[in-house]
N, C-alpha and C. Protein backbone atom coordinates (compact mmCIF):
# COMPACT_ATOMS: atom_id res chain seq x y z
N UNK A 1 -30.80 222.53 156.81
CA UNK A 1 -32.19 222.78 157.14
C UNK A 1 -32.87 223.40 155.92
N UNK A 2 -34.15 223.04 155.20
CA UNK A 2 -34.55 223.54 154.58
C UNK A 2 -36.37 224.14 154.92
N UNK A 3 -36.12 225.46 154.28
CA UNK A 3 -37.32 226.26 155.08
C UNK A 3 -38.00 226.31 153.40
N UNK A 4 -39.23 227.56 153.91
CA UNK A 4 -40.29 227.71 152.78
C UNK A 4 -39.90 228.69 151.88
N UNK A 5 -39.94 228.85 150.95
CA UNK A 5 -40.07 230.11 150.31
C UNK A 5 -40.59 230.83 150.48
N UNK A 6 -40.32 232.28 150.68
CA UNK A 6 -41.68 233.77 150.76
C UNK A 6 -42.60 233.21 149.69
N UNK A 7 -41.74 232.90 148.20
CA UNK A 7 -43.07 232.35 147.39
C UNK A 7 -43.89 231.24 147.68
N UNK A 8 -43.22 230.01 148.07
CA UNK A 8 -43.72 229.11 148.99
C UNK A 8 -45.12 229.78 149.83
N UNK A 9 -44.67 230.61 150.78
CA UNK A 9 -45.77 230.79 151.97
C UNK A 9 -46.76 231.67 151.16
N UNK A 10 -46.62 232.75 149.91
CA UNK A 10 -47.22 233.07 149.29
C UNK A 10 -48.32 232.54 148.26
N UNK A 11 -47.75 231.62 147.83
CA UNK A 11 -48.78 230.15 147.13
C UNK A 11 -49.75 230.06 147.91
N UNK A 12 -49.22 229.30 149.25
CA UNK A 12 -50.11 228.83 150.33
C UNK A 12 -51.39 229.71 150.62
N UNK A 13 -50.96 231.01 150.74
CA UNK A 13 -52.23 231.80 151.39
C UNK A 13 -52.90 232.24 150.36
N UNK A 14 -52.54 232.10 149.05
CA UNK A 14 -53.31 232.46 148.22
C UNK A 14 -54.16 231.07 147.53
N UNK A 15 -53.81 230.21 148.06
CA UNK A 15 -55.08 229.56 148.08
C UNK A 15 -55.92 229.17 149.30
N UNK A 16 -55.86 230.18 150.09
CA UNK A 16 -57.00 230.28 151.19
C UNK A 16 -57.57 231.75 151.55
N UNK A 17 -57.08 232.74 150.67
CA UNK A 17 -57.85 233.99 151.16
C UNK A 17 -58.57 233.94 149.53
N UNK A 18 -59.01 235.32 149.55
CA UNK A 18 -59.93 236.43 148.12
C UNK A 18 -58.83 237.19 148.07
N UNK A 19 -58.88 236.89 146.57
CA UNK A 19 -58.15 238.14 145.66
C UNK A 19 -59.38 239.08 145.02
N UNK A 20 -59.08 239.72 144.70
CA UNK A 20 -59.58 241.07 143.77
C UNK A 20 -59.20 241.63 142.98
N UNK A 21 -59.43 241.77 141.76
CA UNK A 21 -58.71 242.68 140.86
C UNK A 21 -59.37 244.04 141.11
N UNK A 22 -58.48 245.15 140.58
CA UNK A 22 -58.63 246.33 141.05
C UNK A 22 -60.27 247.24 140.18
N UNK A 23 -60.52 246.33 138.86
CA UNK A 23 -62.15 246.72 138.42
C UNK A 23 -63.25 246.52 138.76
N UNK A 24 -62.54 245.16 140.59
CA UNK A 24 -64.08 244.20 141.16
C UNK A 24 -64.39 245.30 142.38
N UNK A 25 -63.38 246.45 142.58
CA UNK A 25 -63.46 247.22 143.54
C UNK A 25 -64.31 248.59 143.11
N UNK A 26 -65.19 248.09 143.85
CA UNK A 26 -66.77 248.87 143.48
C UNK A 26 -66.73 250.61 144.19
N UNK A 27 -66.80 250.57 145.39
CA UNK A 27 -67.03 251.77 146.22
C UNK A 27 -66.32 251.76 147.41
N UNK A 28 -64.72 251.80 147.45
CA UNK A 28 -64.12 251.87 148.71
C UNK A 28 -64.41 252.57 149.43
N UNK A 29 -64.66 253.75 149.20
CA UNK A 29 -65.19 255.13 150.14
C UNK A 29 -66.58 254.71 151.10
N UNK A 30 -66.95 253.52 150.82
CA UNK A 30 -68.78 253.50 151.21
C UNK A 30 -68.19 253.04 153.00
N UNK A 31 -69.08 253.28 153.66
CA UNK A 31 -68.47 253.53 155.13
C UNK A 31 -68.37 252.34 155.83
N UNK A 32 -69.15 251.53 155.01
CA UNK A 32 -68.34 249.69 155.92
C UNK A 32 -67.21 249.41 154.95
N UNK A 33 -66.45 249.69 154.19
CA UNK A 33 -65.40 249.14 153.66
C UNK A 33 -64.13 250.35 153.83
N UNK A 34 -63.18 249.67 154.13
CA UNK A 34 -61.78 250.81 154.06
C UNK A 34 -60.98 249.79 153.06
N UNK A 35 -60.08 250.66 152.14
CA UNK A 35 -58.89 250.25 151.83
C UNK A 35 -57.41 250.61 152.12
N UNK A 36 -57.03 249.63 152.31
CA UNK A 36 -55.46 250.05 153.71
C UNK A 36 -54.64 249.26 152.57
N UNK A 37 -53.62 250.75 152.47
CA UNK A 37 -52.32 250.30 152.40
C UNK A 37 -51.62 250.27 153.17
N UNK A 38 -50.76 248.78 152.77
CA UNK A 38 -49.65 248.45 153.83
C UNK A 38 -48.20 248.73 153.50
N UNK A 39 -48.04 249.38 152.50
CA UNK A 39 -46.98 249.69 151.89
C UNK A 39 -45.76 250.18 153.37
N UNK A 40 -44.74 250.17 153.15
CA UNK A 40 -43.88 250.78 154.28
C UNK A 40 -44.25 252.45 153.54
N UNK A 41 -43.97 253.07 154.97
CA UNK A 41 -44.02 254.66 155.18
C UNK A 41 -42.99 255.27 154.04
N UNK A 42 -41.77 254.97 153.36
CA UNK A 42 -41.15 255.70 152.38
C UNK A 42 -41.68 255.29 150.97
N UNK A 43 -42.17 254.06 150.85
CA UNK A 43 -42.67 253.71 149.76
C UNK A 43 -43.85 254.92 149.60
N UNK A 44 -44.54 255.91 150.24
CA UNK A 44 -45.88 256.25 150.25
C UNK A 44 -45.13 257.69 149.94
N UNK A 45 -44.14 258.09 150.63
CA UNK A 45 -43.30 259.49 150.23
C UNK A 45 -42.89 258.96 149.01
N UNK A 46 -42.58 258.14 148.31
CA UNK A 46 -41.85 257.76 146.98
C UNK A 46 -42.75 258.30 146.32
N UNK A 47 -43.84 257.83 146.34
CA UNK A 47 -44.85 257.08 145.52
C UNK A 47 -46.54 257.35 145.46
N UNK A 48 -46.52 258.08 146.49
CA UNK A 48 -47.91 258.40 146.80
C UNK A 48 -48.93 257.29 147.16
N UNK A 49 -50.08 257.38 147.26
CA UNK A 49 -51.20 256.16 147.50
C UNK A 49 -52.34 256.46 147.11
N UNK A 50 -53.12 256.06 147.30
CA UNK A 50 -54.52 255.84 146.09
C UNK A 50 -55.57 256.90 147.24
N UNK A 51 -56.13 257.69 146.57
CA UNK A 51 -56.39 258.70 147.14
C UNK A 51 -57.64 258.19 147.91
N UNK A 52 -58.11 258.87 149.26
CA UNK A 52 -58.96 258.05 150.35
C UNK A 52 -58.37 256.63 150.44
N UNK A 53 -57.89 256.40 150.40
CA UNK A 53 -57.13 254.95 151.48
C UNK A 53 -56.48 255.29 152.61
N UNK A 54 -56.82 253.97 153.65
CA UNK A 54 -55.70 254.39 154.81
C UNK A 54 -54.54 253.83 154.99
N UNK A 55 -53.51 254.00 155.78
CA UNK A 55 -52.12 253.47 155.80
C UNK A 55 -52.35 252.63 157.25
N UNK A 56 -51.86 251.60 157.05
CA UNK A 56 -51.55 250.56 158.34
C UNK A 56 -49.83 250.16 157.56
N UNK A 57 -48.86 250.19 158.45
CA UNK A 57 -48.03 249.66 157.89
C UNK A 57 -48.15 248.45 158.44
N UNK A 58 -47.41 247.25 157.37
CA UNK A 58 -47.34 246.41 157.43
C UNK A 58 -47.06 245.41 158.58
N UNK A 59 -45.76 246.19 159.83
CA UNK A 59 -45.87 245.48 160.82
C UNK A 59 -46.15 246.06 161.92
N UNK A 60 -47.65 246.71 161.25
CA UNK A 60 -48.33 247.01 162.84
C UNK A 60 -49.70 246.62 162.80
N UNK A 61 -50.30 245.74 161.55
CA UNK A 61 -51.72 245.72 161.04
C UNK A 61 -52.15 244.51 162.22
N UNK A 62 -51.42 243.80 162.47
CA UNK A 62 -52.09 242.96 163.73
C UNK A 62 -52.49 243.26 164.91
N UNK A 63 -51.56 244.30 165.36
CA UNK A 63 -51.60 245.18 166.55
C UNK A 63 -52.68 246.52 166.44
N UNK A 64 -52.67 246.89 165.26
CA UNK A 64 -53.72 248.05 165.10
C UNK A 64 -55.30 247.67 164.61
N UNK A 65 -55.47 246.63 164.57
CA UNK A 65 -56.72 245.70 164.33
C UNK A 65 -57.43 244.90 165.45
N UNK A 66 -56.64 244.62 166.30
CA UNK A 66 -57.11 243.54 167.02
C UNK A 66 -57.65 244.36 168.43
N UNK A 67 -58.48 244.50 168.89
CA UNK A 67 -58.85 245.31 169.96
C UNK A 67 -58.48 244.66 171.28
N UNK A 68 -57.68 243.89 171.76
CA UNK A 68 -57.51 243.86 173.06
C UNK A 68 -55.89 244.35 173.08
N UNK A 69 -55.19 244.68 171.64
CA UNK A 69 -54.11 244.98 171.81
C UNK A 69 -53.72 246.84 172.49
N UNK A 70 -53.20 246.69 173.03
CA UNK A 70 -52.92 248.63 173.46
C UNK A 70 -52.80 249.08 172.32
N UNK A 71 -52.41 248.57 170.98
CA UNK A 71 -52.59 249.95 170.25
C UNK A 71 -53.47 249.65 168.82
N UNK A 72 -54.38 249.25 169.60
CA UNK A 72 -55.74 248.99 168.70
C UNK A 72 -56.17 250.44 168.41
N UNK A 73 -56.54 250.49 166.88
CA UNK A 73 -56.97 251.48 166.43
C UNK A 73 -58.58 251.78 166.16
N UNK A 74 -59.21 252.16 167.02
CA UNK A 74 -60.97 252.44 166.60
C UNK A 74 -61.24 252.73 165.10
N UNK A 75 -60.47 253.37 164.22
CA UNK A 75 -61.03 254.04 162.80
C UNK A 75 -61.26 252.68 162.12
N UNK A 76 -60.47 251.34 162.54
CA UNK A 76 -60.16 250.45 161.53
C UNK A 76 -61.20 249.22 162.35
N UNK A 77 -62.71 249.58 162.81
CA UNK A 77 -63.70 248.96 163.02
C UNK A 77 -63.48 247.35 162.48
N UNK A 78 -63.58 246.24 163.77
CA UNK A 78 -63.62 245.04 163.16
C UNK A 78 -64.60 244.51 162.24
N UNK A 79 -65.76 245.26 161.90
CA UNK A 79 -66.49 245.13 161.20
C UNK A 79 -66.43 245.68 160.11
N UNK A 80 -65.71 246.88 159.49
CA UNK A 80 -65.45 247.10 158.49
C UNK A 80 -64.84 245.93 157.15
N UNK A 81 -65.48 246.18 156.07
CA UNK A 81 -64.72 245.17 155.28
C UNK A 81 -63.60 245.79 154.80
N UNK A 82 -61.95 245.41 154.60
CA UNK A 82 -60.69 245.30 154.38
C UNK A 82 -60.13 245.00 153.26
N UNK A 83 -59.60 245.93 152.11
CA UNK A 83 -59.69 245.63 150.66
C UNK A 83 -57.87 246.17 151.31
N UNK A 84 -57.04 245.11 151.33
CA UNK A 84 -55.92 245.28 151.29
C UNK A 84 -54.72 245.42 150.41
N UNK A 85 -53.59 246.60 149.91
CA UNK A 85 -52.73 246.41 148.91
C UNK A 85 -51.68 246.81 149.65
N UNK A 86 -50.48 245.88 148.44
CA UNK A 86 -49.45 246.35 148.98
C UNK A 86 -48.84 246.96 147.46
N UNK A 87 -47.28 246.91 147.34
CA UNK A 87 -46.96 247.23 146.06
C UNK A 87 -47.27 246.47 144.99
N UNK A 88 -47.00 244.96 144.97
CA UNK A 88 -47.52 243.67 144.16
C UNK A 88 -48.39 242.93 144.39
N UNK A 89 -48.72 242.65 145.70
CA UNK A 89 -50.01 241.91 145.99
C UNK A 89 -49.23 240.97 146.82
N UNK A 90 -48.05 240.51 146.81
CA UNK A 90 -47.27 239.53 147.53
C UNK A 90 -47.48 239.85 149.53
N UNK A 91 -47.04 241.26 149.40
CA UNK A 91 -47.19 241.38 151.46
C UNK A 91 -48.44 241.23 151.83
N UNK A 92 -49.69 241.85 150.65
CA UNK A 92 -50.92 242.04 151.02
C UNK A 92 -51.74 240.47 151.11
N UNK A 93 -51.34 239.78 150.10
CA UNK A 93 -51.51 238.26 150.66
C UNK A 93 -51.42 237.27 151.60
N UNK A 94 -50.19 237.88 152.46
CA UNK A 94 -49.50 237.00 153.44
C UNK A 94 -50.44 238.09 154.69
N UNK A 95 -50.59 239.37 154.50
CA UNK A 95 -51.01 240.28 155.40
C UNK A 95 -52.86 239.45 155.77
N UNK A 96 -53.41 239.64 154.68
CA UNK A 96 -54.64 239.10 154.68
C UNK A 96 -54.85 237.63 155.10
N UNK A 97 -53.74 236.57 155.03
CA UNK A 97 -53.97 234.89 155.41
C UNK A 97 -53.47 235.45 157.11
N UNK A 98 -53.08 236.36 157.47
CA UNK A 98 -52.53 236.38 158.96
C UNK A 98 -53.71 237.02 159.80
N UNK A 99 -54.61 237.51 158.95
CA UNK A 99 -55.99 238.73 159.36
C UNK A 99 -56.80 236.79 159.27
N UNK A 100 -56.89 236.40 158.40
CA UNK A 100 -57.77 235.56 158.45
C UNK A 100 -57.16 234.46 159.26
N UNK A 101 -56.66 233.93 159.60
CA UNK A 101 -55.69 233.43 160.75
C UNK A 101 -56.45 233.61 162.27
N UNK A 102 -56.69 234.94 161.83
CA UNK A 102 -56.91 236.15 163.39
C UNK A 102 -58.44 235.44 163.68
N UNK A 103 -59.08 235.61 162.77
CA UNK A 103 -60.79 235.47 162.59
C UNK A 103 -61.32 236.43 161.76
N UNK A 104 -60.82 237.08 161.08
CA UNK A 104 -61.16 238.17 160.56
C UNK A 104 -61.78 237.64 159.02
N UNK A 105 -63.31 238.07 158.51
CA UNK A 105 -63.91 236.85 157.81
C UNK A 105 -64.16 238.02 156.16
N UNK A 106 -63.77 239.53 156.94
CA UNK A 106 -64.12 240.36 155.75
C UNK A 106 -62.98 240.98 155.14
N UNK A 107 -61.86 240.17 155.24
CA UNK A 107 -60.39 240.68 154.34
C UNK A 107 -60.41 240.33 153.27
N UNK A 108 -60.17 241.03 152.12
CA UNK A 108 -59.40 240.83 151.11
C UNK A 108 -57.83 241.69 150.44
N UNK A 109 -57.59 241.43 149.55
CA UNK A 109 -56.87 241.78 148.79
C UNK A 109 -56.97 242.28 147.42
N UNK A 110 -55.72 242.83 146.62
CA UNK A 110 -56.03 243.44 145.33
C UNK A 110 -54.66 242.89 144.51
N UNK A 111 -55.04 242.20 143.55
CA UNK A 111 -54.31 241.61 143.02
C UNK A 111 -53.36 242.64 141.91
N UNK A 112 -51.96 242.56 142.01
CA UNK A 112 -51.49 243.33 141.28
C UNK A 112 -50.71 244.54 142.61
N UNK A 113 -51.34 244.49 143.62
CA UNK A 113 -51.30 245.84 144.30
C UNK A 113 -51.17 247.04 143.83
N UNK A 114 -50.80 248.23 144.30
CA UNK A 114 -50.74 249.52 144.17
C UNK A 114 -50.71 249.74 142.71
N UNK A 115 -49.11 249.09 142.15
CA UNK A 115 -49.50 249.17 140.43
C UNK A 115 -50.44 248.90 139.91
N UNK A 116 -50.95 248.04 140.10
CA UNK A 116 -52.31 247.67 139.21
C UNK A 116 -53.14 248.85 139.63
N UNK A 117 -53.53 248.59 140.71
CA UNK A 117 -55.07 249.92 140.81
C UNK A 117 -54.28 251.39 139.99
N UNK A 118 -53.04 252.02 140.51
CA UNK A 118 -52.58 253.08 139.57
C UNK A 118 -53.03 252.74 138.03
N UNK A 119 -52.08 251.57 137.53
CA UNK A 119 -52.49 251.18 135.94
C UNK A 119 -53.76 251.41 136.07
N UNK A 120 -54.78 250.97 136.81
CA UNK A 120 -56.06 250.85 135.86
C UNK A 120 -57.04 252.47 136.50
N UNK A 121 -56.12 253.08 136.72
CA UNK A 121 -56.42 254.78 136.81
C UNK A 121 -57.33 255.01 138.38
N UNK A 122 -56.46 253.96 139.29
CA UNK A 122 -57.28 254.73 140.55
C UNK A 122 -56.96 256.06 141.01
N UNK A 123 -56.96 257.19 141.66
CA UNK A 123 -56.22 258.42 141.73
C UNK A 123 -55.28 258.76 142.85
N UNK A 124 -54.12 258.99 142.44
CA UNK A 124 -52.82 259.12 143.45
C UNK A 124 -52.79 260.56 144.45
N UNK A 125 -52.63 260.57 145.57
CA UNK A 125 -52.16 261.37 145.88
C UNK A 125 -51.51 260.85 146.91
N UNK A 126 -50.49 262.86 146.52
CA UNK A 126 -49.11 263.04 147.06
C UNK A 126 -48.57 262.06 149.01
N UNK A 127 -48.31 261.51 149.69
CA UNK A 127 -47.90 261.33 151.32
C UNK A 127 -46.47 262.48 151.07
N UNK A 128 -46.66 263.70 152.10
CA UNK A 128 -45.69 264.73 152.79
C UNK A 128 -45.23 263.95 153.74
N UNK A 129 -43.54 263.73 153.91
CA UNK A 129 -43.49 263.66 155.09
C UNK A 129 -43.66 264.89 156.27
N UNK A 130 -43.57 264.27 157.62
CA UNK A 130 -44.45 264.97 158.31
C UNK A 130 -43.22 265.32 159.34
């Protein structure tokens, strides 16, 4: 049996969503846009995250987005626009073709993920675990 590649399915959705590089990202803080990392929860104790961003992990962003699900999250407004990273840009790609999948028409991504915006001096701070 032969299946797809992660890079395979990664190709694919990246030629149907928006990328972003991390200098096209103007004003995340402005109150219709959030930026969510999807990084897993130890990657963020490793590593920290880009300071004012929120955390959705990765396999709960369908469930915490979608409002008829029980654990739909109000902060993460379907109307908000969605500037998504992960560590490389690879989960946040496949994350964003599954949002747009959904109907969701204001997702993007950040090409490079987390490294890149760090490289190009977004500001880190510390995740305590709790």
């Amino acid at each position: 049996m032969k299946i797809k590649t992660y890079q395979q399915l990664i190709d694919e959705a990246s030629k149907q969503i928006k990328t972003i590089r991390p200098d096209e990202i103007r004003d995340y803080s402005d109150v219709d846009t959030i930026l969510i990392d999807i990084r897993d929860i130890r990657e963020l104790w490793r590593d920290g995250t880009i300071k004012n961003s929120k955390h959705i992990p990765r396999c709960f962003l369908e469930f915490w987005l979608d409002p008829t699900s029980p654990y739909f999250k109000d902060e993460f407004s379907i109307s908000y626009k969605k500037i998504l990273f992960c560590a490389q840009g690879m989960r946040s790609a496949l994350a964003v073709k599954s949002l747009q999948d959904m109907g969701f028409t204001n997702v993007t991504h950040v090409k490079g993920g987390f490294a890149a915006l760090k490289d190009y001096g977004f500001q880190i701070e510390e995740v305590k675990k709790k």
